[in-house]
N, C-alpha and C. Protein backbone atom coordinates (compact mmCIF):
# COMPACT_ATOMS: atom_id res chain seq x y z
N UNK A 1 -105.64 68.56 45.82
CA UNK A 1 -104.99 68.54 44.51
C UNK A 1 -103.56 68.03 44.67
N UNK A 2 -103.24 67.42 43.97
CA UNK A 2 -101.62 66.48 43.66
C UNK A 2 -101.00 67.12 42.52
N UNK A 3 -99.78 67.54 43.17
CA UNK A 3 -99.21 68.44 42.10
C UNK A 3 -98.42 67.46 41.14
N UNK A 4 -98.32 66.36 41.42
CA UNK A 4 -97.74 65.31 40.69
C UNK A 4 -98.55 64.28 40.58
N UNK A 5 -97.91 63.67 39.48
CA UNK A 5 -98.43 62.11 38.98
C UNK A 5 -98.87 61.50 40.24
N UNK A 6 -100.21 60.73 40.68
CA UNK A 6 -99.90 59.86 42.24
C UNK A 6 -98.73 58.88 41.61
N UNK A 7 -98.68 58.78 40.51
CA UNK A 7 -97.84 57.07 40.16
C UNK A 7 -96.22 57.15 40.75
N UNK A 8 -96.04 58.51 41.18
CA UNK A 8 -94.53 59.19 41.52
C UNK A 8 -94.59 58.51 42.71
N UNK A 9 -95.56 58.68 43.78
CA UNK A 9 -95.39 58.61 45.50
C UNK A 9 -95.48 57.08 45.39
N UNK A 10 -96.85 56.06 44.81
CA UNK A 10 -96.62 55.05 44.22
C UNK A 10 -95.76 54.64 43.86
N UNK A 11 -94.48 54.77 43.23
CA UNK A 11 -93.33 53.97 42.57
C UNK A 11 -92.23 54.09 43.39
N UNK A 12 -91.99 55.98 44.78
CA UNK A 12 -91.26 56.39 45.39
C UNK A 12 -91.88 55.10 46.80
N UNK A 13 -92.46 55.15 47.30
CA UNK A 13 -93.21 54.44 48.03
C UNK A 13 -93.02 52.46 48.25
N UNK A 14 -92.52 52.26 46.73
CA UNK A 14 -92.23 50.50 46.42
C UNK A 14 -91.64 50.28 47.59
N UNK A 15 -90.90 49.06 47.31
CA UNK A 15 -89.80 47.76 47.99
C UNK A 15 -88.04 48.75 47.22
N UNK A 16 -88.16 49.83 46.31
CA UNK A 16 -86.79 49.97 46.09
C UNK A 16 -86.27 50.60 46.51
N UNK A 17 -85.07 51.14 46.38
CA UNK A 17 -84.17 52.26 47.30
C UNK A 17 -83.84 53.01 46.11
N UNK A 18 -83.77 54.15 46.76
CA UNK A 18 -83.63 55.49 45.86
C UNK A 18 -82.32 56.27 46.69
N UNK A 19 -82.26 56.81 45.59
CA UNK A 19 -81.26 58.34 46.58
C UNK A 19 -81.52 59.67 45.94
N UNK A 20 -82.17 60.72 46.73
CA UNK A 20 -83.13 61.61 46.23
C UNK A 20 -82.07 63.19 46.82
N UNK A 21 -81.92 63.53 45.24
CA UNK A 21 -81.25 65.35 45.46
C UNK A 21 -82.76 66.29 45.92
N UNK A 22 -82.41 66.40 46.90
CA UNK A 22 -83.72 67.36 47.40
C UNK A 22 -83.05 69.10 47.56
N UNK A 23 -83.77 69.76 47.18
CA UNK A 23 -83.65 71.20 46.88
C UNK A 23 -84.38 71.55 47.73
N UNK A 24 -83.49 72.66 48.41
CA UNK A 24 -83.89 73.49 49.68
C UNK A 24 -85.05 74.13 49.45
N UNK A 25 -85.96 75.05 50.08
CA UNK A 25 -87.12 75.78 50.47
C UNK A 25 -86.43 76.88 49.56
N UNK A 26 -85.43 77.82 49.53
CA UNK A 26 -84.49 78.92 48.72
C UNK A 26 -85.12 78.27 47.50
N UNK A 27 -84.39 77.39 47.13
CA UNK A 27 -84.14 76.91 45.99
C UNK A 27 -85.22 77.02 44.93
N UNK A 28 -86.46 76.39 45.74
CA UNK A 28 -87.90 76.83 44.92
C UNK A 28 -88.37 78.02 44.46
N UNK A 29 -88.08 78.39 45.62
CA UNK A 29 -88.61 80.11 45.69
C UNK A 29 -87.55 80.81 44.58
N UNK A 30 -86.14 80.51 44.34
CA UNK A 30 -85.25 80.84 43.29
C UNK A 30 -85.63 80.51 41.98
N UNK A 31 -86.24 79.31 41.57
CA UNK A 31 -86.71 78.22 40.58
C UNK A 31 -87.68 79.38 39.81
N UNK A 32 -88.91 79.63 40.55
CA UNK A 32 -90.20 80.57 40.55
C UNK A 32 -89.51 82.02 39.87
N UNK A 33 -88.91 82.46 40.73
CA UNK A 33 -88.76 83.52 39.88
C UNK A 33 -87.61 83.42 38.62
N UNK A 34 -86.77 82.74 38.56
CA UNK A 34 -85.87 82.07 37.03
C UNK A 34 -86.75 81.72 36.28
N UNK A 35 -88.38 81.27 36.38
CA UNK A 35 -88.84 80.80 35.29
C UNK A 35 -90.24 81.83 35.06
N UNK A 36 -90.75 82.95 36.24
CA UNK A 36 -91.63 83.93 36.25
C UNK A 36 -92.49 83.44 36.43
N UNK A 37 -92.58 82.44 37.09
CA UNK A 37 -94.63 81.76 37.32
C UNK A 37 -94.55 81.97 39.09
N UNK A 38 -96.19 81.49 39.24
CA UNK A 38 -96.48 81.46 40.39
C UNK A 38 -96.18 80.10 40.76
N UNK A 39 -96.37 79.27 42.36
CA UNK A 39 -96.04 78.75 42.77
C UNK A 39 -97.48 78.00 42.40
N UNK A 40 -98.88 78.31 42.02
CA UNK A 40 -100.01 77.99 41.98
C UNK A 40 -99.57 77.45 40.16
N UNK A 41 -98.85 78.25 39.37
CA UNK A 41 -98.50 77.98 38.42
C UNK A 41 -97.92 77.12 38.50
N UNK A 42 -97.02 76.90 38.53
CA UNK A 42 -96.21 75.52 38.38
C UNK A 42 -96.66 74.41 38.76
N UNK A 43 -97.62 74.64 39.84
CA UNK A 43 -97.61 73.46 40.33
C UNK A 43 -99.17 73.05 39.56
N UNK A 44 -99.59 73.78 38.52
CA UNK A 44 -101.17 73.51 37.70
C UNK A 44 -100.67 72.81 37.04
N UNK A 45 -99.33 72.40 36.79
CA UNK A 45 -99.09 71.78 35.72
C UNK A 45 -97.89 70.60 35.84
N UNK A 46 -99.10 69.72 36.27
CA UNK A 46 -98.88 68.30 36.89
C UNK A 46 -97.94 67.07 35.57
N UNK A 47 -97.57 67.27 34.59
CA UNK A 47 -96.94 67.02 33.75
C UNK A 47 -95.54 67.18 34.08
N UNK A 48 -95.17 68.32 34.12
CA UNK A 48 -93.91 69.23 34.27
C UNK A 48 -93.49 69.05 35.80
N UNK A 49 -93.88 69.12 37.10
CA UNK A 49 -93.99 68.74 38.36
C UNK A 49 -93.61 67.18 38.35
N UNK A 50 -94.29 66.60 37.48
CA UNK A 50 -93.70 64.88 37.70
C UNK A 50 -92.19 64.74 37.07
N UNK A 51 -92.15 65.67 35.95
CA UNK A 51 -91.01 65.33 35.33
C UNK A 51 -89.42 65.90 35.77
N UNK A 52 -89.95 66.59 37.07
CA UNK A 52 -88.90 67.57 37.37
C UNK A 52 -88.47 66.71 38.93
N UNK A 53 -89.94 66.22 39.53
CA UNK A 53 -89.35 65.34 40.75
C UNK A 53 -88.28 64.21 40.23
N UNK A 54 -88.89 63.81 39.74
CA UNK A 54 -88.43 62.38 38.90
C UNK A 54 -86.65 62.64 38.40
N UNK A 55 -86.91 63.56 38.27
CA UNK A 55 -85.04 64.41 37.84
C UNK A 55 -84.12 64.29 38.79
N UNK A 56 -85.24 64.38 39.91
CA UNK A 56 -84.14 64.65 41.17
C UNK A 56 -83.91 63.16 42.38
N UNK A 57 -84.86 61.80 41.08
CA UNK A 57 -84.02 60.57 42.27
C UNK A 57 -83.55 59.93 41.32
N UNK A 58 -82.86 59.09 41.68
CA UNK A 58 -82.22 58.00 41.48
C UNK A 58 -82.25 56.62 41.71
N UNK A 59 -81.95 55.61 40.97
CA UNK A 59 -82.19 54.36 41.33
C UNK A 59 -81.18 54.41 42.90
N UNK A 60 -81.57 53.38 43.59
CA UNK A 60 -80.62 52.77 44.63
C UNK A 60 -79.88 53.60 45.67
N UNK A 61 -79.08 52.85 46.58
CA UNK A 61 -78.92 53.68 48.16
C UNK A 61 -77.22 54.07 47.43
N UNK A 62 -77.32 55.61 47.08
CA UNK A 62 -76.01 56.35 46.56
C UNK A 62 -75.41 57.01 47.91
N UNK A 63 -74.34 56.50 48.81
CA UNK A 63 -74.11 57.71 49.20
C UNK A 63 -72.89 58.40 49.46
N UNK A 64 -72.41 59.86 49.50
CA UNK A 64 -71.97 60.44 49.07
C UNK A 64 -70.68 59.94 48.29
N UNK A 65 -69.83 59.08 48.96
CA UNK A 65 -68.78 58.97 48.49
C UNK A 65 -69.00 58.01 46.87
N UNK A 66 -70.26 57.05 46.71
CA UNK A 66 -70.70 56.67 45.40
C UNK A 66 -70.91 57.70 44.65
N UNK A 67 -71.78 59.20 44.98
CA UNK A 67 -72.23 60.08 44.18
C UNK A 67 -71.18 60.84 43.60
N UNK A 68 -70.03 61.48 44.53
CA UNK A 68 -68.62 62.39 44.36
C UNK A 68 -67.88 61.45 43.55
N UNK A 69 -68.02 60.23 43.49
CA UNK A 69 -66.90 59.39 42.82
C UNK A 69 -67.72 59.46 40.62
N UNK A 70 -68.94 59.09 41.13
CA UNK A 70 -69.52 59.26 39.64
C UNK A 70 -69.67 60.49 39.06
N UNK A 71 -68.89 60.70 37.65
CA UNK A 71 -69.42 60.96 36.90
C UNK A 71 -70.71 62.03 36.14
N UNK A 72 -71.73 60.64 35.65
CA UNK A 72 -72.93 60.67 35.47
C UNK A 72 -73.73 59.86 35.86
N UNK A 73 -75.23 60.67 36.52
CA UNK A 73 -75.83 59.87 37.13
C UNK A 73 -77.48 59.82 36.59
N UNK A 74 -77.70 58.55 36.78
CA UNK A 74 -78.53 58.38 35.58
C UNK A 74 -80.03 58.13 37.21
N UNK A 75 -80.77 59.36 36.78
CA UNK A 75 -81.98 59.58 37.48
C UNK A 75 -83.26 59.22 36.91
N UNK A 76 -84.30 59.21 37.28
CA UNK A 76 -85.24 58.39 36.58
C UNK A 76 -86.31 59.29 35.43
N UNK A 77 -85.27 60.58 35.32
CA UNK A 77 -85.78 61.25 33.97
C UNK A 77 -84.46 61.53 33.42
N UNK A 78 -83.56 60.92 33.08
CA UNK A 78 -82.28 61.51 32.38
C UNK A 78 -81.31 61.64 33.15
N UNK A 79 -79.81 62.54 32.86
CA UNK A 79 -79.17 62.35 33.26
C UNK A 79 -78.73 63.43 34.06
N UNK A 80 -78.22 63.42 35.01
CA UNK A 80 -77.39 64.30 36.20
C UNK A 80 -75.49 64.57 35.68
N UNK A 81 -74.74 65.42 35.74
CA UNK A 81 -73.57 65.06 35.77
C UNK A 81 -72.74 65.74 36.72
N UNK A 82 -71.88 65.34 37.52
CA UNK A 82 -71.53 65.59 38.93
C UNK A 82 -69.79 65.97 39.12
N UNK A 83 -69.58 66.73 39.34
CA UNK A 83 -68.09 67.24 39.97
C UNK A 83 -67.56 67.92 40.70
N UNK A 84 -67.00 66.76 41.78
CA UNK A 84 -66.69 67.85 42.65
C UNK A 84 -68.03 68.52 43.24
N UNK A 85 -69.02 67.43 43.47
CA UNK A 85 -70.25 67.84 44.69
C UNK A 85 -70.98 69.04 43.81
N UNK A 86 -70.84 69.46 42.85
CA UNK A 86 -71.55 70.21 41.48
C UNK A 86 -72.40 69.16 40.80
N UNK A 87 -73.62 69.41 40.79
CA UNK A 87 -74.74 68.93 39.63
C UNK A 87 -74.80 69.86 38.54
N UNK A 88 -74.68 69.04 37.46
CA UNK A 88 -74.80 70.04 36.28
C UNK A 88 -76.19 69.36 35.48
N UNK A 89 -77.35 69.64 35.50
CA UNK A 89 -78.45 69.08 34.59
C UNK A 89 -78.63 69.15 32.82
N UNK A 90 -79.50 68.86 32.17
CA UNK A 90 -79.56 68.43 31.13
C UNK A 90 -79.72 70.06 30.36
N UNK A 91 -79.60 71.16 31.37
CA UNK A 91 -79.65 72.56 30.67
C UNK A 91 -78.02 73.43 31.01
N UNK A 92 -77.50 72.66 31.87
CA UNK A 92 -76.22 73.61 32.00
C UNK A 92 -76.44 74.46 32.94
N UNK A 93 -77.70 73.77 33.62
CA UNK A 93 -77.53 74.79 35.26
C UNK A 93 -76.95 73.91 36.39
N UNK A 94 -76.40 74.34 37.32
CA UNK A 94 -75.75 73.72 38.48
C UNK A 94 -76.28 73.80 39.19
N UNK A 95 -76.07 73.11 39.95
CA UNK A 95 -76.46 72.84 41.75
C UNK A 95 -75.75 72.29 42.38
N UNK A 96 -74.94 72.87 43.92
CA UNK A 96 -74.36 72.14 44.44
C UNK A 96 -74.97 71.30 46.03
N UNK A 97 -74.23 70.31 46.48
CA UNK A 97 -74.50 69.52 47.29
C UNK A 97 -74.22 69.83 48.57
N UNK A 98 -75.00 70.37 48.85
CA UNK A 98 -75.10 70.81 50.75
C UNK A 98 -75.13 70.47 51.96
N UNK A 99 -75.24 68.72 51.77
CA UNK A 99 -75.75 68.14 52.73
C UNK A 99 -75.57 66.75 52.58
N UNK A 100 -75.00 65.65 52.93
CA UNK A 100 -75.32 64.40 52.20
C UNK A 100 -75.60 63.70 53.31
N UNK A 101 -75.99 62.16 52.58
CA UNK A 101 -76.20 60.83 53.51
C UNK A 101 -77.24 61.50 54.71
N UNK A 102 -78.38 61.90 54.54
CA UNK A 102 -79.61 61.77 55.61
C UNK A 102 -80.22 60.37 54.94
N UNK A 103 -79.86 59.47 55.99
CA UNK A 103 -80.89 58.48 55.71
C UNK A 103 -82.36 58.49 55.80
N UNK A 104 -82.96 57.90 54.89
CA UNK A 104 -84.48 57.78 54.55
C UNK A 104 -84.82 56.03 55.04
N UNK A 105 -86.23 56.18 55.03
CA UNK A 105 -86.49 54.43 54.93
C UNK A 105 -86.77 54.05 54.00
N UNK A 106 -86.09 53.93 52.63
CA UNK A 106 -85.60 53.36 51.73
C UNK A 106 -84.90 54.00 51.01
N UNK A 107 -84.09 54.71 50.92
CA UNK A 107 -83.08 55.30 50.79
C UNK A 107 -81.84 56.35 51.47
N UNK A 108 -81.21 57.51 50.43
CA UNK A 108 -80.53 58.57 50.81
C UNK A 108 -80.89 59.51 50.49
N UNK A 109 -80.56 60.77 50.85
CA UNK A 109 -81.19 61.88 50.66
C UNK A 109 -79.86 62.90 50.69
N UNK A 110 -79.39 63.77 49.78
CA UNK A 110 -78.52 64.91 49.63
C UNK A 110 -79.29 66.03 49.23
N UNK A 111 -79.03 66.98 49.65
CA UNK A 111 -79.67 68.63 49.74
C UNK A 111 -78.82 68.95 48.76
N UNK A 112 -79.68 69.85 48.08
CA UNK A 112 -78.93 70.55 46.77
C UNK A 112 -79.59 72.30 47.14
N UNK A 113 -79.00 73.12 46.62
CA UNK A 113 -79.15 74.45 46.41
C UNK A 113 -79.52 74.87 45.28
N UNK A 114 -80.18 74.39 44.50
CA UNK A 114 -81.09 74.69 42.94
C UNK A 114 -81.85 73.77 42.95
N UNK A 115 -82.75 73.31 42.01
CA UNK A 115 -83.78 72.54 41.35
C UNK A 115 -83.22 72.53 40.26
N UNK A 116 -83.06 71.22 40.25
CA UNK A 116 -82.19 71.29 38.65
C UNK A 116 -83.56 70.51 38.06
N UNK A 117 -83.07 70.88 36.59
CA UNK A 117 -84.27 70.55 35.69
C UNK A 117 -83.91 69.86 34.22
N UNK A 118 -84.97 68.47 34.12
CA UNK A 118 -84.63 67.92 33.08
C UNK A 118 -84.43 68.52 31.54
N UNK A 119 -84.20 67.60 30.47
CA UNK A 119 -84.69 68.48 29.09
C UNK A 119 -86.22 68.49 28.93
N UNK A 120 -86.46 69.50 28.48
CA UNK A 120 -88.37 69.57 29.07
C UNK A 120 -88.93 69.41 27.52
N UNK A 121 -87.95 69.09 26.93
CA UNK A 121 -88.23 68.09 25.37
C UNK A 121 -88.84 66.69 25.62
N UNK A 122 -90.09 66.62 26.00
CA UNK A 122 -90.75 65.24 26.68
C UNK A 122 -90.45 64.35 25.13
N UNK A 123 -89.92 64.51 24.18
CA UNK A 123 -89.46 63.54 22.97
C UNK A 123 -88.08 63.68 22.91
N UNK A 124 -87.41 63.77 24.10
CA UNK A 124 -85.84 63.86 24.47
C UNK A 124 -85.61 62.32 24.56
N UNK A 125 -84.33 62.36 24.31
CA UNK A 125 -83.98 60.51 24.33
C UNK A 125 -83.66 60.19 25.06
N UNK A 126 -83.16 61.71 26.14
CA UNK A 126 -82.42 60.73 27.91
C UNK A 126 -83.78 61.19 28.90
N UNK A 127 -85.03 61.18 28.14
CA UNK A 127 -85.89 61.23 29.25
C UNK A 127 -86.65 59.62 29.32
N UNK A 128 -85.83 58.35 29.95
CA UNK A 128 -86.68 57.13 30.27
C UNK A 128 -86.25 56.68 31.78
N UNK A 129 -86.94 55.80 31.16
CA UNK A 129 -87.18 54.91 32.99
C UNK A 129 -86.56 53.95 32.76
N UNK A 130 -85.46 53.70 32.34
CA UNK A 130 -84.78 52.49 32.47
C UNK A 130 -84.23 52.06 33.56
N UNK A 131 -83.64 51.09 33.64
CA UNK A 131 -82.69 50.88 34.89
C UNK A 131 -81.40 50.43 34.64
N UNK A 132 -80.83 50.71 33.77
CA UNK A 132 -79.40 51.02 33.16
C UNK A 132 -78.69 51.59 34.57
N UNK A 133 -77.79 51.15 35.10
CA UNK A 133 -76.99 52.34 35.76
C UNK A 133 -75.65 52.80 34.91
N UNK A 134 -75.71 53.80 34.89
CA UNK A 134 -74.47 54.69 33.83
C UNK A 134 -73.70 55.80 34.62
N UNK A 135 -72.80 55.39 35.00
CA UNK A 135 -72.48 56.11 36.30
C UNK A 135 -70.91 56.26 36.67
């Protein structure tokens, strides 16, 4: 069973470069109980799982000193906003940045300490796939 879209590993997988906030092992296990489901729960519901990975990359190779310098960062479900190594998501929860610049083979990778989460209003207006960078 694929707890996500395959079209995620598919599109993560291309010719592009990403830079991906990855949330610690804590972080999940924190996520689970902030929202009261099981881990079998959340992950039944392959909708919500795509839309929450998808939150956490970004177009292109960000690293740290591009990410600390922006702003807002426009991920491939909406927007991120960043200060001072603080993620603030589309609900007003934070996460901060624990770790930066592990290179990937096609991208970057920064550790975060939450799962931040999009607006889960799937008829939200900052939930697209554009490739705007707004940053």
């Amino acid at each position: 069973m694929h707890a996500a879209d395959p079209a995620v590993i598919e599109k993560l997988s291309g010719k592009g470069k990403f830079t991906v906030f990855a949330p610690t092992d804590a972080a999940f296990v924190s996520l689970l109980d902030e929202l009261g489901l099981t881990a079998e729960q959340l992950l039944s519901n392959k909708a919500l799982v795509t839309r929450v990975l998808l939150y956490h990359v970004a177009r292109g190779n960000r690293d740290s000193e591009d990410v600390l310098e922006s702003k807002r960062i426009r991920t491939l479900r909406g927007f991120l906003f960043q200060d001072n190594g603080v993620l603030t998501d589309a609900n007003g929860r934070t996460a901060n940045i624990i770790a930066v610049d592990i290179k990937a083979s096609n991208g970057i990778i920064h550790v975060i300490d939450r799962v931040v989460l999009p607006n889960l209003n799937p008829e939200s207006d900052d939930d697209n796939d554009n490739d705007d960078d707004d940053d």
